[in-house]
N, C-alpha and C. Protein backbone atom coordinates (compact mmCIF):
# COMPACT_ATOMS: atom_id res chain seq x y z
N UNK A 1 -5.01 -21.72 5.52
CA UNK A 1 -6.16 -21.13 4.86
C UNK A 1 -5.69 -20.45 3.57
N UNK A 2 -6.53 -20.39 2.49
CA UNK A 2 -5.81 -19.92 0.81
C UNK A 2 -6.54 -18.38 1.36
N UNK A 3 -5.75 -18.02 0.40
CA UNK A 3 -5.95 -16.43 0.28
C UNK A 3 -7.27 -16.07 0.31
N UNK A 4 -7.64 -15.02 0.73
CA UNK A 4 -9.29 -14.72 0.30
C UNK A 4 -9.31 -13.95 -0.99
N UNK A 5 -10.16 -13.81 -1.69
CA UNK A 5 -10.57 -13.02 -3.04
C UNK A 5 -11.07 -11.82 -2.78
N UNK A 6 -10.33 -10.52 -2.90
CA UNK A 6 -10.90 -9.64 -2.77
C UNK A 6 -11.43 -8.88 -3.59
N UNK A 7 -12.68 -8.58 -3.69
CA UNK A 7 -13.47 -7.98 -5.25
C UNK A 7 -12.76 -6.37 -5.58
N UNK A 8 -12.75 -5.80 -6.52
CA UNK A 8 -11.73 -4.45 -6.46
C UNK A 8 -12.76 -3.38 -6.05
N UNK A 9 -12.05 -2.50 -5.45
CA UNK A 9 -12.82 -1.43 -5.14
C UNK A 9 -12.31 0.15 -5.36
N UNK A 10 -12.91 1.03 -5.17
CA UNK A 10 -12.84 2.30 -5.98
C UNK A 10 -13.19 3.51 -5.78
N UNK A 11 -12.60 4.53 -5.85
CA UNK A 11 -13.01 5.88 -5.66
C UNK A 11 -13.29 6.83 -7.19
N UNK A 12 -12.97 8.03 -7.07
CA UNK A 12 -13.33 8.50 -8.49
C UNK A 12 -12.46 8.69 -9.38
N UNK A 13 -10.80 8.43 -8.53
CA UNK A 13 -10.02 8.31 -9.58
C UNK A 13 -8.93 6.89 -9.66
N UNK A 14 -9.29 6.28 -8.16
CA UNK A 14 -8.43 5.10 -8.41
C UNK A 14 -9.09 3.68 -8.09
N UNK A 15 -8.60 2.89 -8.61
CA UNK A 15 -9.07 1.53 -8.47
C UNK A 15 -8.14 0.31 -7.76
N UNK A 16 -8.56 0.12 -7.43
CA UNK A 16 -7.45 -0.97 -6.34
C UNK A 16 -8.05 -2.36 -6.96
N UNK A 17 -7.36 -2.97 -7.01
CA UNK A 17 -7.32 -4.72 -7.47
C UNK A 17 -6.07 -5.76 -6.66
N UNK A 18 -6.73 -7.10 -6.45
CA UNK A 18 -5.53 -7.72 -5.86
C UNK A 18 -5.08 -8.09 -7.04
N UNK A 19 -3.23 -7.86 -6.75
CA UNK A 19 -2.37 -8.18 -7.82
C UNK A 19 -2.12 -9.65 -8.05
N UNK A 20 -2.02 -10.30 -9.22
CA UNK A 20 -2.28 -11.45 -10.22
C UNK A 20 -0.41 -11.49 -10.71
N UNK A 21 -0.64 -12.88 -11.00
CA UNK A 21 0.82 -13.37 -11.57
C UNK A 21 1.00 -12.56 -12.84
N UNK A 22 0.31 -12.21 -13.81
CA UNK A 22 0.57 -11.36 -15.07
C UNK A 22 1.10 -10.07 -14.54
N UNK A 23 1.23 -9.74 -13.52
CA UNK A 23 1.54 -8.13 -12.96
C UNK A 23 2.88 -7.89 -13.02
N UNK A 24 3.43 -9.33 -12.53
CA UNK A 24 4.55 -9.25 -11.98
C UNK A 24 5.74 -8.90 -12.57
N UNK A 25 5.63 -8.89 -14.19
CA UNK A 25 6.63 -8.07 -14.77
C UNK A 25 6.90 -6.70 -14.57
N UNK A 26 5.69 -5.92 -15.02
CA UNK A 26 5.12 -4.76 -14.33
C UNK A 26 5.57 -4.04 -13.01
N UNK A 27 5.06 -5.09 -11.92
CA UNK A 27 5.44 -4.83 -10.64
C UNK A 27 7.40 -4.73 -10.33
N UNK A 28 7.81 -5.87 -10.95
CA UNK A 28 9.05 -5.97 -10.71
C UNK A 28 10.18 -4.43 -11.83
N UNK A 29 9.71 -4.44 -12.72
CA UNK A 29 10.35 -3.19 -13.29
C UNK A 29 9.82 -1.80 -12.29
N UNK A 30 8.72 -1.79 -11.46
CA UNK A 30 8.59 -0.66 -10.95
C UNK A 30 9.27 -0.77 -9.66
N UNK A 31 9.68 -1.92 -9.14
CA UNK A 31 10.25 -2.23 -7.71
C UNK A 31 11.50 -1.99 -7.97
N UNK A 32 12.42 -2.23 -8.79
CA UNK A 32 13.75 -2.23 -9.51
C UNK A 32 14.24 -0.48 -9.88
N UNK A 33 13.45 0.23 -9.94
CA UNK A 33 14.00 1.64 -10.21
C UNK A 33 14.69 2.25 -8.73
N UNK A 34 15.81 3.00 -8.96
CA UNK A 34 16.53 3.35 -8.06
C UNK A 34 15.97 4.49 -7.19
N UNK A 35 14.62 5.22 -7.82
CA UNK A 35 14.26 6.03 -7.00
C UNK A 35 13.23 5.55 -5.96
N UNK A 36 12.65 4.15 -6.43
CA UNK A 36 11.62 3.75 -5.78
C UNK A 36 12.70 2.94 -4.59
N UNK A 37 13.11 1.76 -5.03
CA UNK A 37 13.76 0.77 -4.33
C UNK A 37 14.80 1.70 -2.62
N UNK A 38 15.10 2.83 -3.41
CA UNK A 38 15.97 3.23 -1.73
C UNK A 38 14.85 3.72 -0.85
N UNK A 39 13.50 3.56 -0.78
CA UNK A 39 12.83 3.61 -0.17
C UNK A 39 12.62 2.54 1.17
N UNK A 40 12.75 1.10 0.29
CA UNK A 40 12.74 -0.10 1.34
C UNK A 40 13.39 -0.68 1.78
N UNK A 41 13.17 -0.92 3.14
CA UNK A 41 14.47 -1.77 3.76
C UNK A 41 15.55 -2.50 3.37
N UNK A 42 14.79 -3.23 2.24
CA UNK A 42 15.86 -4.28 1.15
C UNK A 42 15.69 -3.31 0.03
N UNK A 43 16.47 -2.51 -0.14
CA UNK A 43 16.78 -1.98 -1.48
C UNK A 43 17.61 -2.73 -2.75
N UNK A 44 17.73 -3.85 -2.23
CA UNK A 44 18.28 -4.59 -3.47
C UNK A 44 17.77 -4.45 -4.37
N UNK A 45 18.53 -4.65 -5.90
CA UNK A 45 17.79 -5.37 -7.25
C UNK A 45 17.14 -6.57 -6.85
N UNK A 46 15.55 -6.48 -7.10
CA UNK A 46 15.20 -7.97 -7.24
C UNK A 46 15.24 -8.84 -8.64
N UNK A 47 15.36 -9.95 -8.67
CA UNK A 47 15.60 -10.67 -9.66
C UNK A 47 14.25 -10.88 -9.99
N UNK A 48 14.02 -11.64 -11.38
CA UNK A 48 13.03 -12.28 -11.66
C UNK A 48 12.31 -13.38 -11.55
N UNK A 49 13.27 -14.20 -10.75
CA UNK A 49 13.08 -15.57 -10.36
C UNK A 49 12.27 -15.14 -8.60
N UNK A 50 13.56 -14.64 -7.91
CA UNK A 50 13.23 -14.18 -6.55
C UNK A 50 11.85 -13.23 -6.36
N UNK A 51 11.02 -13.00 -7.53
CA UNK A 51 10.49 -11.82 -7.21
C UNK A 51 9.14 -12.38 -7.63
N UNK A 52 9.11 -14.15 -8.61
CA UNK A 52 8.10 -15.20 -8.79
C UNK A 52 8.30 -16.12 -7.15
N UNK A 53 9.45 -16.06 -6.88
CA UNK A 53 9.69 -16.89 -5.98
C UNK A 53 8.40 -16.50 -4.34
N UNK A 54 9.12 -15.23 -4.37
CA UNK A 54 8.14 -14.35 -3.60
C UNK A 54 6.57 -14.46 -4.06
N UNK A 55 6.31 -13.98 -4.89
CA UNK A 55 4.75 -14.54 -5.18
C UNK A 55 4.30 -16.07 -4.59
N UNK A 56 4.87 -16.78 -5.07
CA UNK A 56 4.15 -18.28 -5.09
C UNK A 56 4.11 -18.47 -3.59
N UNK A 57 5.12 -17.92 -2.25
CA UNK A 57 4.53 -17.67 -0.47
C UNK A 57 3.54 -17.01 -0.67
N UNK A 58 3.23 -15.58 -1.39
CA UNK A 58 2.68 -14.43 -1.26
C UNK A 58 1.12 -15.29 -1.48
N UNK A 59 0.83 -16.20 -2.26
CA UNK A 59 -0.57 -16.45 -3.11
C UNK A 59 -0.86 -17.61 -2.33
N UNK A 60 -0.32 -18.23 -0.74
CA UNK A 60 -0.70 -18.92 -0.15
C UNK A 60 -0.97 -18.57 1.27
N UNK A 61 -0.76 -16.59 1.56
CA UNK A 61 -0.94 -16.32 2.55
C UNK A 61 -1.73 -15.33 2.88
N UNK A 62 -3.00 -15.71 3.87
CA UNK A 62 -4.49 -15.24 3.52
C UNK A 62 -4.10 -13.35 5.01
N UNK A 63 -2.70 -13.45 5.32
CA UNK A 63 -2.77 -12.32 5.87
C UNK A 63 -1.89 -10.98 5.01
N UNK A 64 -1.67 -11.05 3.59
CA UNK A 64 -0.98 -10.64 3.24
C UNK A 64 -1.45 -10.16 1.45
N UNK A 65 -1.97 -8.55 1.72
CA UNK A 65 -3.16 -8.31 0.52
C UNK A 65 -2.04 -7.34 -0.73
N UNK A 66 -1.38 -7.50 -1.82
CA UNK A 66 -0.68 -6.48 -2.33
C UNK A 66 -2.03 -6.29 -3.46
N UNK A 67 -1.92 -4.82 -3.97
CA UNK A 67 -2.98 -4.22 -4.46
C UNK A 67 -2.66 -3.48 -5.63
N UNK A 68 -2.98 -3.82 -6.97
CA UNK A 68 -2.59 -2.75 -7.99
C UNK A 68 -3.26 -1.66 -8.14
N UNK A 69 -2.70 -0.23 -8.26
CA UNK A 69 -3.24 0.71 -8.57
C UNK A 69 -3.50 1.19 -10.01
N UNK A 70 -5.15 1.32 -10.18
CA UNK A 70 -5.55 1.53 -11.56
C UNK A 70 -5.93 2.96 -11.68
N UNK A 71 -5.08 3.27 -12.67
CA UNK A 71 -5.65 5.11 -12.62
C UNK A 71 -6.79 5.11 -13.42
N UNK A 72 -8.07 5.27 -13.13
CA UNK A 72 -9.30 5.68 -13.47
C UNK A 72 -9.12 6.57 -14.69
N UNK A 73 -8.49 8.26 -14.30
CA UNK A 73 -8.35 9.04 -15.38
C UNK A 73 -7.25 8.91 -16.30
N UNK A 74 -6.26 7.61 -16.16
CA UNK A 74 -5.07 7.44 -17.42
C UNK A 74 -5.74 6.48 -18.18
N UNK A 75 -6.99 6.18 -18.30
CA UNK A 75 -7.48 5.27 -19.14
C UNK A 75 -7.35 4.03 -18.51
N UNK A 76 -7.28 3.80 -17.09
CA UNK A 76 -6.90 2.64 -16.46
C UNK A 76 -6.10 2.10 -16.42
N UNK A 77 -4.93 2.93 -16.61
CA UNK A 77 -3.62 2.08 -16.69
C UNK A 77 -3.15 2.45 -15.08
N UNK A 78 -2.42 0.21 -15.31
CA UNK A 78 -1.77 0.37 -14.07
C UNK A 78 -0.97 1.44 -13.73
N UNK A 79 -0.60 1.76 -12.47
CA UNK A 79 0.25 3.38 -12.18
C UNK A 79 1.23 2.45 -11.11
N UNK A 80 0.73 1.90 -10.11
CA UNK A 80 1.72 1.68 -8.89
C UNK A 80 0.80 0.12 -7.88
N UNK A 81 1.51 -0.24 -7.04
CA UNK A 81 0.86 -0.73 -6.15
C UNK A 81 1.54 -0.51 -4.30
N UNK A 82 0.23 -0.93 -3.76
CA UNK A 82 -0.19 -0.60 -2.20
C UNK A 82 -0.28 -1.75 -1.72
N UNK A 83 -0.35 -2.06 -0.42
CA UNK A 83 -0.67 -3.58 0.52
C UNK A 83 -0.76 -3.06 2.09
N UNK A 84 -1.72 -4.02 2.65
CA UNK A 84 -2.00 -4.41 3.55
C UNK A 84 -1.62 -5.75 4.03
N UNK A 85 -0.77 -5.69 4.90
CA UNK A 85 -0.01 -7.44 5.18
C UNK A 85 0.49 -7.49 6.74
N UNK A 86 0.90 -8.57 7.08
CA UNK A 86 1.11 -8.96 8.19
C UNK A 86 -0.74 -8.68 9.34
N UNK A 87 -1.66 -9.23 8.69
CA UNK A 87 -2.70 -8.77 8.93
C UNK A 87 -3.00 -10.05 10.09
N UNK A 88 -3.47 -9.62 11.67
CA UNK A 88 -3.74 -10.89 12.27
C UNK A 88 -5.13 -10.38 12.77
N UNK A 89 -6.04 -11.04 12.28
CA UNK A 89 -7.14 -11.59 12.11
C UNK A 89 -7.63 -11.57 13.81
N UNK A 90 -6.92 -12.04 14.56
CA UNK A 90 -7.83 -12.11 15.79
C UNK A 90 -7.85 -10.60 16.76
N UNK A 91 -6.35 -10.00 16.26
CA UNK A 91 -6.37 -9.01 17.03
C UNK A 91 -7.05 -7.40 16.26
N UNK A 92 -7.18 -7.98 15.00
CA UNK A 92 -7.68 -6.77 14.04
C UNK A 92 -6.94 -5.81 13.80
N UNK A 93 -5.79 -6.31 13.53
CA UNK A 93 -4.96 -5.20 12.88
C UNK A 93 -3.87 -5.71 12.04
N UNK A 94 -3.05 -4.35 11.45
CA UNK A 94 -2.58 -4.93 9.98
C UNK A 94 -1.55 -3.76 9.79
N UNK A 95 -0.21 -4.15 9.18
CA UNK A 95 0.64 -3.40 8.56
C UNK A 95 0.54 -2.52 7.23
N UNK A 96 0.27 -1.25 6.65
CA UNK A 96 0.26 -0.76 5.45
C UNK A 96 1.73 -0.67 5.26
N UNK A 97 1.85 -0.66 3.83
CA UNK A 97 2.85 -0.02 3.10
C UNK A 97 3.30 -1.05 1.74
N UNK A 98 4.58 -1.15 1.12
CA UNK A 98 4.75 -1.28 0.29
C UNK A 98 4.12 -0.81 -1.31
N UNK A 99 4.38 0.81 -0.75
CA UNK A 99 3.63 1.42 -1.58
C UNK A 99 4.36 2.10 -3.08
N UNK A 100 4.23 2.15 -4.23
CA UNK A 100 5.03 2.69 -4.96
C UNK A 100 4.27 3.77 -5.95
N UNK A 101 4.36 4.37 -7.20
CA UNK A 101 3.95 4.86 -7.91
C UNK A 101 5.09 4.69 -8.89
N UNK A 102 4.88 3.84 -9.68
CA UNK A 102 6.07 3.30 -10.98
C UNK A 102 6.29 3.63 -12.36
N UNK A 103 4.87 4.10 -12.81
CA UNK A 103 4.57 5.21 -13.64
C UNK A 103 5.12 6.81 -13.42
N UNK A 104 6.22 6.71 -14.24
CA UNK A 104 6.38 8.18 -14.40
C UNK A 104 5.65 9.36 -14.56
N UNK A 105 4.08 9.25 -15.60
CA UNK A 105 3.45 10.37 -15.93
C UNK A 105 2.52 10.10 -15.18
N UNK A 106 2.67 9.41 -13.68
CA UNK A 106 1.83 9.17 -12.17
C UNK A 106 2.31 9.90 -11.53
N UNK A 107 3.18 10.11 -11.33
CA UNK A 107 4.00 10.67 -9.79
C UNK A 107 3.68 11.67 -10.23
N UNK A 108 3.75 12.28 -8.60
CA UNK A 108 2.96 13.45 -8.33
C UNK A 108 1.47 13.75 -8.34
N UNK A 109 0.95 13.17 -8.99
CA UNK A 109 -0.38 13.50 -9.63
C UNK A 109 -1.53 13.16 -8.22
N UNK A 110 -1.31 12.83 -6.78
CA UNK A 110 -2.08 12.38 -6.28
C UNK A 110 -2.14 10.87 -6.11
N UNK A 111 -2.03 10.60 -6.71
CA UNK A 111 -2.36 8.46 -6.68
C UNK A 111 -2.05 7.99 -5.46
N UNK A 112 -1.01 8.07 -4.86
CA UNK A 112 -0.51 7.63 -4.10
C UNK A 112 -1.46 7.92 -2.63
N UNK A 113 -1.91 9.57 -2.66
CA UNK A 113 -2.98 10.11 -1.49
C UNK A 113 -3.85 9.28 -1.53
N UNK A 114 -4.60 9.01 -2.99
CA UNK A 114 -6.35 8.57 -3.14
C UNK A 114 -6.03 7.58 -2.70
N UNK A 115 -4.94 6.44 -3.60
CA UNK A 115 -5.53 5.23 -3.19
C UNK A 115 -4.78 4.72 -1.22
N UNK A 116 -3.71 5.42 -0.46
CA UNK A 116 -3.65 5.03 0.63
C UNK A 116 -4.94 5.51 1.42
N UNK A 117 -5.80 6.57 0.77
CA UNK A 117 -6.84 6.72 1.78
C UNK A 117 -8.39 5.41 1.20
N UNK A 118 -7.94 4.97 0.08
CA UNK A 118 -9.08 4.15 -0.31
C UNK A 118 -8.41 2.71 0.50
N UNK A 119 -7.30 2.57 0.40
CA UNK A 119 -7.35 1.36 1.07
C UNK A 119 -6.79 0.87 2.24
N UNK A 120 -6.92 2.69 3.43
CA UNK A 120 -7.12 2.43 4.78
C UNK A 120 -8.67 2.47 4.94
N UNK A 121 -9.43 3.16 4.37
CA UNK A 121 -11.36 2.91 4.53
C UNK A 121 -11.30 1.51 4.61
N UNK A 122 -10.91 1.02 3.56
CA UNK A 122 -11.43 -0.25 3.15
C UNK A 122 -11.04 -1.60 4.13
N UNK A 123 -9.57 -0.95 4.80
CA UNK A 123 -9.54 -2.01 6.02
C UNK A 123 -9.76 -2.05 7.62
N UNK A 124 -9.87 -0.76 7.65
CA UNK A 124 -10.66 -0.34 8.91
C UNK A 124 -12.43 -0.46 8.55
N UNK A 125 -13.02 -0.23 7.39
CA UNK A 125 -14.82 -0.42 7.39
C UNK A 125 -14.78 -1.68 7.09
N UNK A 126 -14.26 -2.30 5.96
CA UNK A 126 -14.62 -3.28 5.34
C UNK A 126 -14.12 -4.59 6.20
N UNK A 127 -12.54 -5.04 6.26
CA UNK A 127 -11.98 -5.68 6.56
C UNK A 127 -12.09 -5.46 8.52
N UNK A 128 -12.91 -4.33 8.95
CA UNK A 128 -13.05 -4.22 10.11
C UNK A 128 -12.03 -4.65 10.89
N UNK A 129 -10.80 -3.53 10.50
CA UNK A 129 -9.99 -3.96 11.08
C UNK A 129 -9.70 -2.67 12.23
N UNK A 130 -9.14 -3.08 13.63
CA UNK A 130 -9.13 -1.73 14.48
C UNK A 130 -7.94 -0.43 14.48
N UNK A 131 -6.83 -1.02 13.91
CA UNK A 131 -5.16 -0.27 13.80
C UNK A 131 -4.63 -0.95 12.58
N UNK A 132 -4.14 0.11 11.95
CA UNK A 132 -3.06 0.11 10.75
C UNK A 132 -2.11 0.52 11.10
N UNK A 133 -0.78 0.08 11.15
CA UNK A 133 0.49 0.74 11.74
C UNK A 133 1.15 1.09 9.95
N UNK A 134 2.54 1.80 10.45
CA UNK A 134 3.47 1.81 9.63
C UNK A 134 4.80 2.27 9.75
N UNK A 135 5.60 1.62 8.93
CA UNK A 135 7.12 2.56 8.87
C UNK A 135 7.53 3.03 7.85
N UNK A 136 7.76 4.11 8.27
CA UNK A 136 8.36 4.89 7.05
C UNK A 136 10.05 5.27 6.96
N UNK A 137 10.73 5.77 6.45
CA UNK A 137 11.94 6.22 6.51
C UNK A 137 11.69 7.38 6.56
N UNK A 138 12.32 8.24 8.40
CA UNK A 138 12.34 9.54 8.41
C UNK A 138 12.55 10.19 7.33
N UNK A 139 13.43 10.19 6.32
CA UNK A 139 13.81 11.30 5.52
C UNK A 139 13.34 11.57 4.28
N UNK A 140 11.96 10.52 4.09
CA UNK A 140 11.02 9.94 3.21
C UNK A 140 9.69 11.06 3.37
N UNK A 141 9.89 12.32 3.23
CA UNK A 141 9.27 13.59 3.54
C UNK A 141 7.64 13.58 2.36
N UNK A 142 7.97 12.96 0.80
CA UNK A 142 6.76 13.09 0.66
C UNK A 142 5.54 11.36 0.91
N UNK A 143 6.34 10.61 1.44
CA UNK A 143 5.30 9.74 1.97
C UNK A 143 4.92 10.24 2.99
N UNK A 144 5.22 10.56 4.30
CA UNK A 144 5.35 11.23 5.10
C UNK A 144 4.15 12.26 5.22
N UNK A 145 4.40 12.91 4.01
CA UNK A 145 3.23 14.01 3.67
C UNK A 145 2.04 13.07 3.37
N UNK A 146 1.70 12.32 2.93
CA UNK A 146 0.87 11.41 2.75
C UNK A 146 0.40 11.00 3.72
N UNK A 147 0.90 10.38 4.06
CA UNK A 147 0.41 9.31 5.13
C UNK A 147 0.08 10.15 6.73
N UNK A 148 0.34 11.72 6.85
CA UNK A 148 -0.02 12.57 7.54
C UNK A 148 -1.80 12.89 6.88
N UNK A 149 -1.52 13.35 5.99
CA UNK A 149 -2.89 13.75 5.09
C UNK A 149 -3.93 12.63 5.24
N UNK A 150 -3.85 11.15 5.24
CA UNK A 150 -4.87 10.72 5.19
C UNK A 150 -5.19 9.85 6.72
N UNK A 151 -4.50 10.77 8.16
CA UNK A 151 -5.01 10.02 9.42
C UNK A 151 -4.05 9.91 10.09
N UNK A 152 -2.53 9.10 9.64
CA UNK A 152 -2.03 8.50 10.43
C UNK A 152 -1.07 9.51 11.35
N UNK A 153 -1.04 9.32 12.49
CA UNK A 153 -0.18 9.75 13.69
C UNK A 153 0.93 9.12 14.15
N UNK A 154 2.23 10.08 14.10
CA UNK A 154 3.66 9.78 14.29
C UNK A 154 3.30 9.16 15.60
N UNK A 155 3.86 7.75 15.98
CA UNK A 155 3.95 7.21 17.10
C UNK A 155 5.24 6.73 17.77
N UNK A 156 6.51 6.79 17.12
CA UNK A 156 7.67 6.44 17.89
C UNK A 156 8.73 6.77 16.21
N UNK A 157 9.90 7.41 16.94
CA UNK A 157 11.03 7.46 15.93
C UNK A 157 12.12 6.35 16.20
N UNK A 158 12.84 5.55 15.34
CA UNK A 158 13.91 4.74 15.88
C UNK A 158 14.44 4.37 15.01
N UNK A 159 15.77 4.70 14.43
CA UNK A 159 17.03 3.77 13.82
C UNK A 159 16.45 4.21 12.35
N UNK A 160 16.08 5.76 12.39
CA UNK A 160 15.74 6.30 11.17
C UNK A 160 14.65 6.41 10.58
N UNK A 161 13.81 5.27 11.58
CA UNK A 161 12.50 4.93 10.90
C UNK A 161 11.33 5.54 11.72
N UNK A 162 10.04 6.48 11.12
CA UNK A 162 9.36 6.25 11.95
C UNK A 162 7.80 5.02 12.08
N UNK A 163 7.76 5.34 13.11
CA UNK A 163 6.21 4.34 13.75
C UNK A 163 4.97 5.23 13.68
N UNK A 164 4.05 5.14 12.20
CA UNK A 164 2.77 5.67 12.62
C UNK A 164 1.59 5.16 12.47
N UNK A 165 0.52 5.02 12.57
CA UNK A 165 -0.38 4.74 13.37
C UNK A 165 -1.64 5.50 12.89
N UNK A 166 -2.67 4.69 12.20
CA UNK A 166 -4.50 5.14 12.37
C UNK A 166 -5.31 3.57 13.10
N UNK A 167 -6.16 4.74 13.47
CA UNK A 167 -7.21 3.65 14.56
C UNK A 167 -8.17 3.78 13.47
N UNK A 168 -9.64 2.64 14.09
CA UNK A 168 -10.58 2.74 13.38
C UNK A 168 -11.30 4.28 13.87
N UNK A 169 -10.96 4.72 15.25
CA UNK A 169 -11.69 5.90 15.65
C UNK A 169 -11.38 7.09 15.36
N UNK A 170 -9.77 6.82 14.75
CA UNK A 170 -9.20 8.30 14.05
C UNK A 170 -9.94 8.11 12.87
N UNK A 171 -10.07 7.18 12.66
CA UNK A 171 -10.13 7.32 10.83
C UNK A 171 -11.53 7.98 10.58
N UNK A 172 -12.56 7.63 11.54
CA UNK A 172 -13.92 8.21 11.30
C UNK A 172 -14.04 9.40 11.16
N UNK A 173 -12.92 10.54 12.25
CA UNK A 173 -12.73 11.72 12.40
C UNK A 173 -12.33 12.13 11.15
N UNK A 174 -11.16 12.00 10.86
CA UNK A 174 -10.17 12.05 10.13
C UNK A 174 -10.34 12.25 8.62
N UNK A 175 -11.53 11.13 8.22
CA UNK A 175 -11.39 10.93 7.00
C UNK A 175 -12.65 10.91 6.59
N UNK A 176 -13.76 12.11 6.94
CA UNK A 176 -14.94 12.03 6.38
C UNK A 176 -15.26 12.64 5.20
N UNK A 177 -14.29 13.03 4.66
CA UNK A 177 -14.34 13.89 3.51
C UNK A 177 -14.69 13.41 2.33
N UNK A 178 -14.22 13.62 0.95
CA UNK A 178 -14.75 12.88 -0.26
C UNK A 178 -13.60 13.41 -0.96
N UNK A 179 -12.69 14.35 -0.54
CA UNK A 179 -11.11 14.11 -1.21
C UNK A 179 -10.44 12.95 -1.54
């Protein structure tokens, strides 16, 4: 099955879009910085070939959503991107993460809060999906802070990493706000 098209969607300061082959310069200089990259499992340098290479699986697989973040108040400039992937469809649920903020005069500023809480709404209401899991790296204190703030619950520690976790029924609780 080809990817589905997802129309972009939005809060009051961020905009989410599925990311496009023109990004990928973009994307790959923000994946490549040493403060972002020791975040992920593969902290390697990615190349530029390996990192088109990756796209051209990425744009044939309909469980696997990466998302650019548009800052509303920087004049719309890209800032970072987010994803939803390893998504299986029958059981209704889906992996977050691969999250960055690559823009320097971004970080900090919030982005990272708005848009993980715009685009867990969007896959628990929209994409009606029932569980979002995730891993983080224990020592990864301000994702951590994040990803506490908008629902998710520590569910298992192991080999450094932890396991957390929003339902569609936390999230109703959780996240009725307009923060």
């Amino acid at each position: 099955m080809p990817k589905r098209r997802i129309v972009p969607f939005e809060n009051d300061r961020v905009l989410l879009r599925l990311l496009d082959i023109t990004d990928l310069p973009l994307t790959l200089s923000w994946r490549n910085q040493a403060e972002i990259r020791k975040w992920f499992v593969n902290s390697d340098v990615i190349t530029a070939a390996g990192h088109y290479e990756w796209y051209k699986r990425y744009e044939l697989m309909d469980n696997d959503f990466v998302f650019i973040i548009v800052a509303k108040d920087l004049d719309n400039l890209p800032v970072g991107q987010i994803s939803l992937y390893r998504i299986d469809w029958n059981l209704a649920t889906a992996e977050y993460g691969r999250i960055m903020i690559g823009e320097s005069l971004a970080k900090g500023k919030g982005y990272a809060r708005q848009s993980t809480k715009l685009l867990i709404g969007y896959g628990l209401e929209g994409l009606k999906l029932k569980e979002i899991t995730l891993e983080v790296r224990e020592d990864n204190m301000p994702a951590i802070a994040v990803y506490r703030s908008t629902g998710f619950v520590e569910e298992k520690r192991k080999s450094g990493f932890i396991t957390m976790c929003i339902s569609s029924t936390q999230y109703h609780g959780a996240n009725n706000d307009s923060s």
